[in-house]
Protein backbone atom coordinates (compact mmCIF):
# COMPACT_ATOMS: atom_id res chain seq x y z
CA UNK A 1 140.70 104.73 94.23
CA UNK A 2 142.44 105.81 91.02
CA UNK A 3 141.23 108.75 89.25
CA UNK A 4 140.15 106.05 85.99
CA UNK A 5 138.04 104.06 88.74
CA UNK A 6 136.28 107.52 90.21
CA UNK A 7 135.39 108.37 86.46
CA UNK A 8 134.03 105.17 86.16
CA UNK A 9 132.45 105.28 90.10
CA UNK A 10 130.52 108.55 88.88
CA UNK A 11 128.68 107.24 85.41
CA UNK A 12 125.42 107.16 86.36
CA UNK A 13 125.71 107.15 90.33
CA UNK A 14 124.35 104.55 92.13
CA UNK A 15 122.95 102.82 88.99
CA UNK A 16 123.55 99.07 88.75
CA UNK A 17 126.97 97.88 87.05
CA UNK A 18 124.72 96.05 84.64
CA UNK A 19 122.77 99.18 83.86
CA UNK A 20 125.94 101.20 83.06
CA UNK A 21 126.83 98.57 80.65
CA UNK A 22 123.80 98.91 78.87
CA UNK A 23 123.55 102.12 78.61
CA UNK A 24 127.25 102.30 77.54
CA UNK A 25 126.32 99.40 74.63
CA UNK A 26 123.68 101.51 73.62
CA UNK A 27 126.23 104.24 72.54
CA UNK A 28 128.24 102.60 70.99
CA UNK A 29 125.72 100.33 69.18
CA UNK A 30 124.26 103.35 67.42
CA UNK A 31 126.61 105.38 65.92
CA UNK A 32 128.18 101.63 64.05
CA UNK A 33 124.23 101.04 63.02
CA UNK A 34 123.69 105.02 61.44
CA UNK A 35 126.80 104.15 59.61
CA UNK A 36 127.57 100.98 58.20
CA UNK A 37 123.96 100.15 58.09
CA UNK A 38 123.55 100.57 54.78
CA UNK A 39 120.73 102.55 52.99
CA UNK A 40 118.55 101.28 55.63
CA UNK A 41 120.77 102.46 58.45
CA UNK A 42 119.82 105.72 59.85
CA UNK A 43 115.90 104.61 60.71
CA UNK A 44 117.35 101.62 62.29
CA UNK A 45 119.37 103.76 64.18
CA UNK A 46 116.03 105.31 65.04
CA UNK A 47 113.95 102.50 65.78
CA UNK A 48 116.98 101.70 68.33
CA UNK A 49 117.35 104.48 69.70
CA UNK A 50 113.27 104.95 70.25
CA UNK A 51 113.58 101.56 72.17
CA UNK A 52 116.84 102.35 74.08
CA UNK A 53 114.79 105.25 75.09
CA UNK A 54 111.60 103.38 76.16
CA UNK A 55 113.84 101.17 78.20
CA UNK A 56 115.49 104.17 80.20
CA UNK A 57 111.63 104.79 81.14
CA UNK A 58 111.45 101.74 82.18
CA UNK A 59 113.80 101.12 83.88
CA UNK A 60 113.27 104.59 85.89
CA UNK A 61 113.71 103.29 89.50
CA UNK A 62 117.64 101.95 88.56
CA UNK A 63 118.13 106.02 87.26
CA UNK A 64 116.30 108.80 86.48
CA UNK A 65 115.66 108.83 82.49
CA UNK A 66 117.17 112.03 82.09
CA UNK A 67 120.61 111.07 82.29
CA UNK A 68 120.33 108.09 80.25
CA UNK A 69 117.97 109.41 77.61
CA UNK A 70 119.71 112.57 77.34
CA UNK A 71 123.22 111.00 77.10
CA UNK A 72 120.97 109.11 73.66
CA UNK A 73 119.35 112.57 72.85
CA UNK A 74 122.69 113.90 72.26
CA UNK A 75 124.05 111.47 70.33
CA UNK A 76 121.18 111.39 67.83
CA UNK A 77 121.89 114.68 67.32
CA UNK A 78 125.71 114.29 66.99
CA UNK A 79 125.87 111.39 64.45
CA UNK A 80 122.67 113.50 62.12
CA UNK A 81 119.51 111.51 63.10
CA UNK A 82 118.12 114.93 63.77
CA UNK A 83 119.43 118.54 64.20
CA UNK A 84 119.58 120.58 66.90
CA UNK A 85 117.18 122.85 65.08
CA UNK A 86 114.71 120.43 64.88
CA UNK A 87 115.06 119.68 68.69
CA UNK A 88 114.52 123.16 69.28
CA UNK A 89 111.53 123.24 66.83
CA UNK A 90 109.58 120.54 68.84
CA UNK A 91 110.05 122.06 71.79
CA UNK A 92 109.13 125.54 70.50
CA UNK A 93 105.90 123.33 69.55
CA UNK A 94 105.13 122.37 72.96
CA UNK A 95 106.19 125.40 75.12
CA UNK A 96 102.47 125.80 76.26
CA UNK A 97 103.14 122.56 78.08
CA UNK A 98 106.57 123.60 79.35
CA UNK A 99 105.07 126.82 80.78
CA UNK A 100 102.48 124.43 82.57
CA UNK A 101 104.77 122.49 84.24
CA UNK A 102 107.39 125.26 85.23
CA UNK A 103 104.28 127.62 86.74
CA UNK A 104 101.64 125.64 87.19
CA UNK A 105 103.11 123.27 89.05
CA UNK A 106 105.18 126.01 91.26
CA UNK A 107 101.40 127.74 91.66
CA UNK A 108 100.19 124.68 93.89
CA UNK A 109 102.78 124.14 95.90
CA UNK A 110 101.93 127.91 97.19
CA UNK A 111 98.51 125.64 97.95
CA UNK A 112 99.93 123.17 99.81
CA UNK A 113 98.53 123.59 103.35
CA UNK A 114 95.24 123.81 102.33
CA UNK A 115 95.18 120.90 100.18
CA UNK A 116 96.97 118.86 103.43
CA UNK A 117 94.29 120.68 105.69
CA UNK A 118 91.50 119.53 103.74
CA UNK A 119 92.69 115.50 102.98
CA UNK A 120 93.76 115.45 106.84
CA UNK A 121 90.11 116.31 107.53
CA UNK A 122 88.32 113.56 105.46
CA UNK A 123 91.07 110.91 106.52
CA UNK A 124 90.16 111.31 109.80
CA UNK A 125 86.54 112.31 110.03
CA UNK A 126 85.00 109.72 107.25
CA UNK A 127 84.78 105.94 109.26
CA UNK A 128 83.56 103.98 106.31
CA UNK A 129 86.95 102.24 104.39
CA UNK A 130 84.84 102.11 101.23
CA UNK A 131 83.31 105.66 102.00
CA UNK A 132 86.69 106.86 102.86
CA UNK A 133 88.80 105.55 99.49
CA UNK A 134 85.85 106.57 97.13
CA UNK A 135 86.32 110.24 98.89
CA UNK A 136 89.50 110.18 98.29
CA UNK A 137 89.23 108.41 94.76
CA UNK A 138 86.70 111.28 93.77
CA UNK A 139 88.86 114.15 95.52
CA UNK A 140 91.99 113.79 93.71
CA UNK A 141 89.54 113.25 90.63
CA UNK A 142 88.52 116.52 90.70
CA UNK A 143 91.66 118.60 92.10
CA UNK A 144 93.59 116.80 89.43
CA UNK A 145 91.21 118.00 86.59
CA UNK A 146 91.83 121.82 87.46
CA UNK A 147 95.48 121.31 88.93
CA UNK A 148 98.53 119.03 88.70
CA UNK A 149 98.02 115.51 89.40
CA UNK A 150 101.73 114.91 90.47
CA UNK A 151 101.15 117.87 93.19
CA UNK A 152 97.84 116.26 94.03
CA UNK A 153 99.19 113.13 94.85
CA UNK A 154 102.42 114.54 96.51
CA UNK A 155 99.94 116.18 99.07
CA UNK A 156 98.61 113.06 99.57
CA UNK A 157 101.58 111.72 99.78
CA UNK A 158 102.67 113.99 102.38
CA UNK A 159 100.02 113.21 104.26
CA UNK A 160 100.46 109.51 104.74
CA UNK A 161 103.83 109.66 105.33
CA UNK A 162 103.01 112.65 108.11
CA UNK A 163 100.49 109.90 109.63
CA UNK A 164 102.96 106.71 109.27
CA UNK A 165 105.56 108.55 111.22
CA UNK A 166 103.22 110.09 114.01
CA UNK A 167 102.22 106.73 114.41
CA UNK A 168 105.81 104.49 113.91
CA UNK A 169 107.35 107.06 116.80
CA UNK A 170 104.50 106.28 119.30
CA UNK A 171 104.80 102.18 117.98
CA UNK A 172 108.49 102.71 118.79
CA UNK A 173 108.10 104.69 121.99
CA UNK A 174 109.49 108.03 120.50
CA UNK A 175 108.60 111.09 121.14
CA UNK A 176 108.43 113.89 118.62
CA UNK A 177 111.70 115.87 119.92
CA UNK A 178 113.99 112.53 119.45
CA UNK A 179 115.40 111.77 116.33
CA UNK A 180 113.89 108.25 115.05
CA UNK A 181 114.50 106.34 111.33
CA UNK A 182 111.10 105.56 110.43
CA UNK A 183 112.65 103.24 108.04
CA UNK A 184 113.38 100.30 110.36
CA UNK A 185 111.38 98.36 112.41
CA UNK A 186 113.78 97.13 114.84
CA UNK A 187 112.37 99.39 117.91
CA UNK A 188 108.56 99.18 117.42
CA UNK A 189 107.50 97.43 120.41
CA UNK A 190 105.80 93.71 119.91
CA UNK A 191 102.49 95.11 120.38
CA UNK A 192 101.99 97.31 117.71
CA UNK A 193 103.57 95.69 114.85
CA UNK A 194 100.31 93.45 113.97
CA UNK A 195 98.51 96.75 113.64
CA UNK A 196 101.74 98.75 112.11
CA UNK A 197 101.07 96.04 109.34
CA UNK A 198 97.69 96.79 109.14
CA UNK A 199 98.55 100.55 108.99
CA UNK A 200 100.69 99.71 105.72
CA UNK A 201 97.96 98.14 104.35
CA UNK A 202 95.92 101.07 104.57
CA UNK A 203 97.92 103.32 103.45
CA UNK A 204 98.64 101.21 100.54
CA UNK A 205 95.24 101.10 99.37
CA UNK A 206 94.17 104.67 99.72
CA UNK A 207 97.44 105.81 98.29
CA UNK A 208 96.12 103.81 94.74
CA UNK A 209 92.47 104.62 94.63
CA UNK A 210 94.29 108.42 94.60
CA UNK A 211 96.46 107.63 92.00
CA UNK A 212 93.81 106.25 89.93
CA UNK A 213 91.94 109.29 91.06
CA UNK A 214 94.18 111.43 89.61
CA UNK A 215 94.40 109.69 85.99
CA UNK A 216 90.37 109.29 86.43
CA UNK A 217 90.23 113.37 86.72
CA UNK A 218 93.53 114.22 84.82
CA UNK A 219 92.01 112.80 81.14
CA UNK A 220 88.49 115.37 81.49
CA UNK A 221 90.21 118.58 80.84
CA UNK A 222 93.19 120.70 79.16
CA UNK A 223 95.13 121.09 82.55
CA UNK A 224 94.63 117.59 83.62
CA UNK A 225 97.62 116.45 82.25
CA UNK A 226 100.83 117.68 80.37
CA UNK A 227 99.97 115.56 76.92
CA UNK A 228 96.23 116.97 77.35
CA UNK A 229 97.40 121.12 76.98
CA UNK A 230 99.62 119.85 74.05
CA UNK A 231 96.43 118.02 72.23
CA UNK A 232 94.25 120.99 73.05
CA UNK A 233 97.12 123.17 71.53
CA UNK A 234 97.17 121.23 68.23
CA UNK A 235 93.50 120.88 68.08
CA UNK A 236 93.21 124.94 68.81
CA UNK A 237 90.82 123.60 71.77
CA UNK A 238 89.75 126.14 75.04
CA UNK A 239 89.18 124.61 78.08
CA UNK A 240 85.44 124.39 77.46
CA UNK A 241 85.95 122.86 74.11
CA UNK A 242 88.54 120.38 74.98
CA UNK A 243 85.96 119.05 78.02
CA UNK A 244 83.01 118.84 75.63
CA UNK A 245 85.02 117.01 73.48
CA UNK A 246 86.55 113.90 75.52
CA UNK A 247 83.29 113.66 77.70
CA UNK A 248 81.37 111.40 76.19
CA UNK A 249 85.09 108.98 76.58
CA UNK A 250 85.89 110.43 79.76
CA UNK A 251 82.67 110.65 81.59
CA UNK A 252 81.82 106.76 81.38
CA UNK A 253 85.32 106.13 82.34
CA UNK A 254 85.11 108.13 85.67
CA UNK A 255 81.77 106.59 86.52
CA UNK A 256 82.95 103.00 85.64
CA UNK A 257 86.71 103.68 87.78
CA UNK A 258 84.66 105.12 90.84
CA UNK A 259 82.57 101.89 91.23
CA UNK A 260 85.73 99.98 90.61
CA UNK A 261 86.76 101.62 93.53
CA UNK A 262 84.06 100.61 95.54
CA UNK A 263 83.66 97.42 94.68
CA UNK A 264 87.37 95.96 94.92
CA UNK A 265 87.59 97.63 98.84
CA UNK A 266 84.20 95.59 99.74
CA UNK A 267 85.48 93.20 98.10
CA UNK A 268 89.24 93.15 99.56
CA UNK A 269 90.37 92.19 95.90
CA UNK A 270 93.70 93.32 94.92
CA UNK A 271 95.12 94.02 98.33
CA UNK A 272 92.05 96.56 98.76
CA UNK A 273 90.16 96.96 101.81
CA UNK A 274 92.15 96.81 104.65
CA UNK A 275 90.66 99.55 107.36
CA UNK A 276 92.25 101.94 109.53
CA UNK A 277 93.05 100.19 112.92
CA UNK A 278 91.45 102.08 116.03
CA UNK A 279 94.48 102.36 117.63
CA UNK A 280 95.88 104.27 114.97
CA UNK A 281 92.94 106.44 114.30
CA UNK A 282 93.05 107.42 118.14
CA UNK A 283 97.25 108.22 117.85
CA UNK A 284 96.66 110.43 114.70
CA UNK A 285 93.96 112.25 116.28
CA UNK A 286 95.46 113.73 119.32
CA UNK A 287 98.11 114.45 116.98
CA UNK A 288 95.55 116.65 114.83
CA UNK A 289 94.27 118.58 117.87
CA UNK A 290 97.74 119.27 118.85
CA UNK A 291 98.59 120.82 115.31
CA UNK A 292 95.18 122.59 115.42
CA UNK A 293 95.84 123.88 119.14
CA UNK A 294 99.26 125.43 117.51
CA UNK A 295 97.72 127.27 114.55
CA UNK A 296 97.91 130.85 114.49
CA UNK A 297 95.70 133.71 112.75
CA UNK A 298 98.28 133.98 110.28
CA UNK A 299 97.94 130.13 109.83
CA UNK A 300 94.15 130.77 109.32
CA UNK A 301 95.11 134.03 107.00
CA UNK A 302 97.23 131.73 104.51
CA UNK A 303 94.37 128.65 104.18
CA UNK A 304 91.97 131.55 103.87
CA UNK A 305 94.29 133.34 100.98
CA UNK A 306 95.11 129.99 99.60
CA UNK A 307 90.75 128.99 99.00
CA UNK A 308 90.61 132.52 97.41
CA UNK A 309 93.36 131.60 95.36
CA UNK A 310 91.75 128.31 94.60
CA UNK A 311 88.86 129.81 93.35
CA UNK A 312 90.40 132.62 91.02
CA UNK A 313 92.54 129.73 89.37
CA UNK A 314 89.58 127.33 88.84
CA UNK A 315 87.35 130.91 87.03
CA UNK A 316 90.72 131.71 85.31
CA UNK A 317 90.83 128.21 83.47
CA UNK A 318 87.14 128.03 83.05
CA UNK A 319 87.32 131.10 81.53
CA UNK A 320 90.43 131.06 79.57
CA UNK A 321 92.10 134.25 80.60
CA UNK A 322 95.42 133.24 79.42
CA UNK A 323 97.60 130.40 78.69
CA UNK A 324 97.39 127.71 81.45
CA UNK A 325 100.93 128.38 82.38
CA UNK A 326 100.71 131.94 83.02
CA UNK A 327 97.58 131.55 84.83
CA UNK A 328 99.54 129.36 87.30
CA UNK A 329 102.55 132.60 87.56
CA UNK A 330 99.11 134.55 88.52
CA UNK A 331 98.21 131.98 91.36
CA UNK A 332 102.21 132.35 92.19
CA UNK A 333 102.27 135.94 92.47
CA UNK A 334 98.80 136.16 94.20
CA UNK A 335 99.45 133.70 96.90
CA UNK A 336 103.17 134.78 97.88
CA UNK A 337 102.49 138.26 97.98
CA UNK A 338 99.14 137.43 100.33
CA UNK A 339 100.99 134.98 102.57
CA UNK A 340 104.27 137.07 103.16
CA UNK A 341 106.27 134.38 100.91
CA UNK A 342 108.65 136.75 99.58
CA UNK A 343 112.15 135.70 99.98
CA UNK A 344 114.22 133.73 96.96
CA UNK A 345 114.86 130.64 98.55
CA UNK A 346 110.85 129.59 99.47
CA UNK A 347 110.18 130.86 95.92
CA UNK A 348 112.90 128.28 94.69
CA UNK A 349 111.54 125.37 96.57
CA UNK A 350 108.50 126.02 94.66
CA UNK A 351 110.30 124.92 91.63
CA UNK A 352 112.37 121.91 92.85
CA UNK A 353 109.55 119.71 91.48
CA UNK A 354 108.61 120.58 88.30
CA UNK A 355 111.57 121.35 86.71
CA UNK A 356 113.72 117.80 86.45
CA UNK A 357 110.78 116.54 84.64
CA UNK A 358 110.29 119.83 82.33
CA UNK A 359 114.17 118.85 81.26
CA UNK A 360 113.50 115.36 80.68
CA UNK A 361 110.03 116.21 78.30
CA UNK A 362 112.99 118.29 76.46
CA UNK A 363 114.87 115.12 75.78
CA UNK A 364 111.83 113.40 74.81
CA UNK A 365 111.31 116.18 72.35
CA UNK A 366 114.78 115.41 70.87
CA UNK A 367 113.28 112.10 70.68
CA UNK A 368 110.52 113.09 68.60
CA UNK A 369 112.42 115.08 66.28
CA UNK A 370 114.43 111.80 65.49
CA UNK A 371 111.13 110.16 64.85
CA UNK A 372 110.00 112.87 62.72
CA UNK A 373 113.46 113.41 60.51
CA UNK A 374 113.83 109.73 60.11
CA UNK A 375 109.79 109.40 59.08
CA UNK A 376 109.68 106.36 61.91
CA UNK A 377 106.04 106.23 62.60
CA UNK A 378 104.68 107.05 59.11
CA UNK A 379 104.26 103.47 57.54
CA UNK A 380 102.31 102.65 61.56
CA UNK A 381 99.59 105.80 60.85
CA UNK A 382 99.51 105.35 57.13
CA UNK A 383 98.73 101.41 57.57
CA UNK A 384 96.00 103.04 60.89
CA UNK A 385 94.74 105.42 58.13
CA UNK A 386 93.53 102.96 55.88
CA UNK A 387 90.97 101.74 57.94
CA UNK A 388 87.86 104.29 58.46
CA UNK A 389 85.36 105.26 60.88
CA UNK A 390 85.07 103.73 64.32
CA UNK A 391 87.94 101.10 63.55
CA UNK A 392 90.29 103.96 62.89
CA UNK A 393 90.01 105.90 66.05
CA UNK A 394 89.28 102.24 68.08
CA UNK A 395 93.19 100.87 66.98
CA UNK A 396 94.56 104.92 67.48
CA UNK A 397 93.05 104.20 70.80
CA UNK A 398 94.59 101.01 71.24
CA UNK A 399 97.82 101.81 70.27
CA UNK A 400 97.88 104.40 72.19
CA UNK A 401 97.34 102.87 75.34
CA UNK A 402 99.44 99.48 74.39
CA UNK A 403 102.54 102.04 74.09
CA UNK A 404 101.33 104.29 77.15
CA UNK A 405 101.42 101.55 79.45
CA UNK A 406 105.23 100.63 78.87
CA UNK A 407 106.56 104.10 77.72
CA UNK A 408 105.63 107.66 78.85
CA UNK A 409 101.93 109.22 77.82
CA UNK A 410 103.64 112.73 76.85
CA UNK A 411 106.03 111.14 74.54
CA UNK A 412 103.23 108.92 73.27
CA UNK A 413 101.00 111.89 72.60
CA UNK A 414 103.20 113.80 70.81
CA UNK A 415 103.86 111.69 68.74
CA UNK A 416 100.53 110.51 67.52
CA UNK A 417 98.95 113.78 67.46
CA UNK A 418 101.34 115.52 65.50
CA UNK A 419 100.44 112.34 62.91
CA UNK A 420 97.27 112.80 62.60
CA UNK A 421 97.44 116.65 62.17
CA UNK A 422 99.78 116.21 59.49
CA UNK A 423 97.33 113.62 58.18
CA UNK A 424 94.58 116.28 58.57
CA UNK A 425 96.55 119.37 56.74
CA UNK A 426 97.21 116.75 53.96
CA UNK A 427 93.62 115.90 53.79
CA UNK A 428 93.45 112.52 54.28
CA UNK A 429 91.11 112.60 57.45
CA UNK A 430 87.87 115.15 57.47
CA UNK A 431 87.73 117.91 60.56
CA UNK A 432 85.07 115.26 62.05
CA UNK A 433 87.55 111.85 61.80
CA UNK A 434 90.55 114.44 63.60
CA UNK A 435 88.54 115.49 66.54
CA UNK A 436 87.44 111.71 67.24
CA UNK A 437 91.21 110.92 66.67
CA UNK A 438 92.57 113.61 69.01
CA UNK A 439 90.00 112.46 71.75
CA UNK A 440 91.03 108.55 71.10
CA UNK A 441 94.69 109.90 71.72
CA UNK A 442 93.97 111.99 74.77
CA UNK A 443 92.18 108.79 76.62
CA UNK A 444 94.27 106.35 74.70
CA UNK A 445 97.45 107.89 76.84
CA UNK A 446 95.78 108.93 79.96
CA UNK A 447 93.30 105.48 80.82
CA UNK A 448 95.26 102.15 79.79
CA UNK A 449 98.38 103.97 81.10
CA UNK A 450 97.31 103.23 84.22
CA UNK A 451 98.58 99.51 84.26
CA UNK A 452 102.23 100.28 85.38
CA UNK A 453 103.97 103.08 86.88
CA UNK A 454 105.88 103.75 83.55
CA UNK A 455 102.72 104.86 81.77
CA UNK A 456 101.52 107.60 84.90
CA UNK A 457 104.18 110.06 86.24
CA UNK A 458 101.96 110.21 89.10
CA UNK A 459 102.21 106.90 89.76
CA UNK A 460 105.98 106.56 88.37
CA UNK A 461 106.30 109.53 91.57
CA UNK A 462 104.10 107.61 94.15
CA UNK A 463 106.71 104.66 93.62
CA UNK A 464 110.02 106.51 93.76
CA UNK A 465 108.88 108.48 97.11
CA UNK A 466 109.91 107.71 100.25
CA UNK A 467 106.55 106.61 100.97
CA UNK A 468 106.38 103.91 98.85
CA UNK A 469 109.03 101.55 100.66
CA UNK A 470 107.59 102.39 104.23
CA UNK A 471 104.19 100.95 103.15
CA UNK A 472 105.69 97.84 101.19
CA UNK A 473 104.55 99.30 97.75
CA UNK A 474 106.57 97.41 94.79
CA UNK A 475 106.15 98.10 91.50
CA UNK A 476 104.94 94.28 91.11
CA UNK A 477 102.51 95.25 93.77
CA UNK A 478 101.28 98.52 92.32
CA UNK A 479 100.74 96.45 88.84
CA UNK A 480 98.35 94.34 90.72
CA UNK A 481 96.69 96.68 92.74
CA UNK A 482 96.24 98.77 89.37
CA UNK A 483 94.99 95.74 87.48
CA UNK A 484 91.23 95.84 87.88
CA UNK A 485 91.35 99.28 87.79
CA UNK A 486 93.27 99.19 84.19
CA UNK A 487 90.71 95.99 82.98
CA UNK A 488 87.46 97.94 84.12
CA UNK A 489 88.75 102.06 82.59
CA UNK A 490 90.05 100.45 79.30
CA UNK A 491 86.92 98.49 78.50
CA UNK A 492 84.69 101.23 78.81
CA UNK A 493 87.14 103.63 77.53
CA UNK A 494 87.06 101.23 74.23
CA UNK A 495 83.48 100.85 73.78
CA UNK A 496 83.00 104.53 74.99
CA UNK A 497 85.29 105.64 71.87
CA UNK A 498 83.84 103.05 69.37
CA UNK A 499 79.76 104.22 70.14
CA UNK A 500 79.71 107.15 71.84
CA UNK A 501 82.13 109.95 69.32
């Protein structure tokens, strides 16, 4: 391979050739449209580049979008669609948020084994399938309105893919101290692979109801989601405020999701309903009492520390101590120095989450700048703003969620909020009009989004684990397993915002 071929090997990685291109077009397309597009060129430069952008989203299972969109972030900022110092002003802006992802984040992982202790319990203890998913529906509901829903559902995660490969080694005749690809099939013995299948299936359902948990929980309070701390930080909302606010939006919507979940798994609609076969259930509980057998007392010490620690965070947010993202260092230090975590390299893993998406909100920041320099989404709120009353916030609610559910809910929120409070400061809405507005923003990005992975990073993460292709979850499949879920939370979410603010 010649040195010209390894540069061109590199570009992206494993990416498709046909991505590459595209992303190489996109390049060079926008520097000739900023230039020799006349008077008008610069915001169609803009709009192009705020669709190049979307598509990198979209297309995040070919390659991460921080590559990509930073590669575009850059060159906005080399050929004068924005400055660096307006990048760095936007993300000044929304450092609350980056401290919540960097700490917060970090902070539950140090939480980890009691979260798995506690989900390994219910899976295994609760025999009802619809009892069972609305458990698990309602669980990562509420852990996800006090914590992180992408460390939420990558306990959850952990735990079905700890169960799949207790029970693919015994299907395959493996014991635990061989080494055995979980990944193939070829070895599972004839007998098992009807209720291997059967497995997936469960595992595919329960893994959505706690996705859909975690939006269901994520949209009730400030920590719930990133976009949510940087709406409550524009609105000057407390944690109190900012639930007292969306609840009359959010409530209805939880209610209406959990019955969803009920219904489609005694239904079996949407690939829901499919129960835990007996032979499995027996597999993964000797394998319980075998872990349990093993636990020390300093086992018992840590879950014991990590409830305690559980509790402090959930009376430290309640109470607003301090910014959420501090209050997650606290859980950090508290924790480690309780569970004798205190070398540099557990610490780091800690972080190995968080921060790839904490540097791709940056870019999206850069992105924002370019949509604020080049006055992109003015004539959209100023045509929004002309309507009043309930028909206002119903299409900011609307548009919100149309643009969620193909883009990213962060970059969709900052956007619009920052909008309206210019709108506000101007004095073309009343204080009454902006809090209805925030709240239509705040569900309008957390409940429609839930139609494709793009729109949830929770869901965007439950696709690109290692899970996903084990249990045969596609993103064509997790659209239609999501689909009565998104039908039944945006229809109440709309008439929820039109007669209930």
């Amino acid at each position: 391979m010649t040195l010209s071929n390894a540069f061109v090997r590199n570009f992206l990685g494993n990416a498709p050739t046909w991505y590459k291109l595209t992303i190489v077009g996109f390049l060079m397309l926008n520097p000739l449209v900023f230039y020799f597009g006349g008077a008008h060129g610069p915001v169609i430069a803009g709009w192009l580049l705020l669709a190049e952008f979307i598509f990198t989203l979209i297309m995040a299972l070919k390659c991460y979008p921080l590559q990509p969109g930073g590669l575009l972030a850059v060159e906005a900022v080399i050929i004068g669609l924005t400055s660096a110092e307006s990048v760095y002003a936007e993300t000044v802006n929304a450092f609350p948020v980056i401290l919540l992802l960097i700490f917060m984040v970090a902070g539950i992982y140090f939480m980890k084994e009691l979260l798995l202790f506690s989900f390994t319990k219910i899976l295994l203890n609760v025999r009802s399938q619809s009892l069972l998913s609305l458990l698990i529906c309602m669980t990562t509901a509420l852990l996800s309105a006090f914590l992180d829903a992408l460390t939420v559902l990558a306990v959850v995660i952990t735990v079905g893919a700890g169960f799949y490969q207790v029970f693919h080694r015994f299907a395959s005749g493996k014991g635990q101290e061989v080494e055995h690809d979980i990944s193939h099939d070829a070895e599972v013995h004839e007998l098992h692979r009807s209720d291997l299948d059967q497995f997936r299936g469960f595992l595919r359902g329960l893994m959505m109801h706690a996705s859909v948990g975690t939006a269901l929980g994520g949209v009730c309070t400030q920590v719930g989601e990133p976009q949510n701390l940087l709406i409550a930080d524009q609105m000057e909302w407390n944690f109190k405020e900012f639930f007292v606010h969306v609840a009359p939006v959010s409530m209805p919507v939880l209610v209406a999701g959990l019955l969803t979940c009920v219904l489609v798994d005694q239904l079996k609609w949407f690939g829901y309903g499919t129960s835990l076969p007996q032979s499995v259930r027996t597999i993964l509980e000797e394998d319980d009492r075998a872990q349990a057998a093993q636990r020390t007392a300093r086992d018992h010490a840590v879950l014991i520390v990590q409830a305690v620690g559980a509790v402090l965070l959930v009376i430290a947010l309640g109470f607003h101590i301090a910014e959420v993202g501090l209050i997650g260092l606290m859980i950090i230090v508290f924790i480690t120095a309780m569970s004798g975590v205190t070398d540099e390299h557990r610490l780091g893993k800690a972080f190995e989450a968080a921060l790839p998406f904490t540097a791709l909100l940056v870019v999206f920041f850069a992105v924002v700048a370019v949509i604020h320099d080049q006055h992109l989404f003015e004539p959209i709120v100023a045509w929004v703003l002309q309507y009043e009353g309930k028909t206002q916030v119903a299409l900011f609610y609307a548009a919100n969620g149309l643009l969620s559910a193909i883009s990213d809910n962060v970059f969709v929120a900052t956007i619009y909020i920052t909008e309206i409070k210019a709108a506000f400061l101007e004095g073309a809405i009343s204080r009454e009009q902006f809090d209805a507005l925030a709240v239509a923003v705040n569900t309008g990005t957390n409940i429609p989004s839930v139609a494709t992975p793009n729109g949830q990073a929770a869901f965007l993460f439950l696709l690109t684990s290692a899970l996903a292709p084990l249990i045969r979850l596609s993103y064509g499949r997790m659209v239609w397993m999501a689909l009565p879920y998104t039908i039944v939370m945006t229809t109440v979410g709309l008439l929820a915002v039109i007669y209930l603010l």
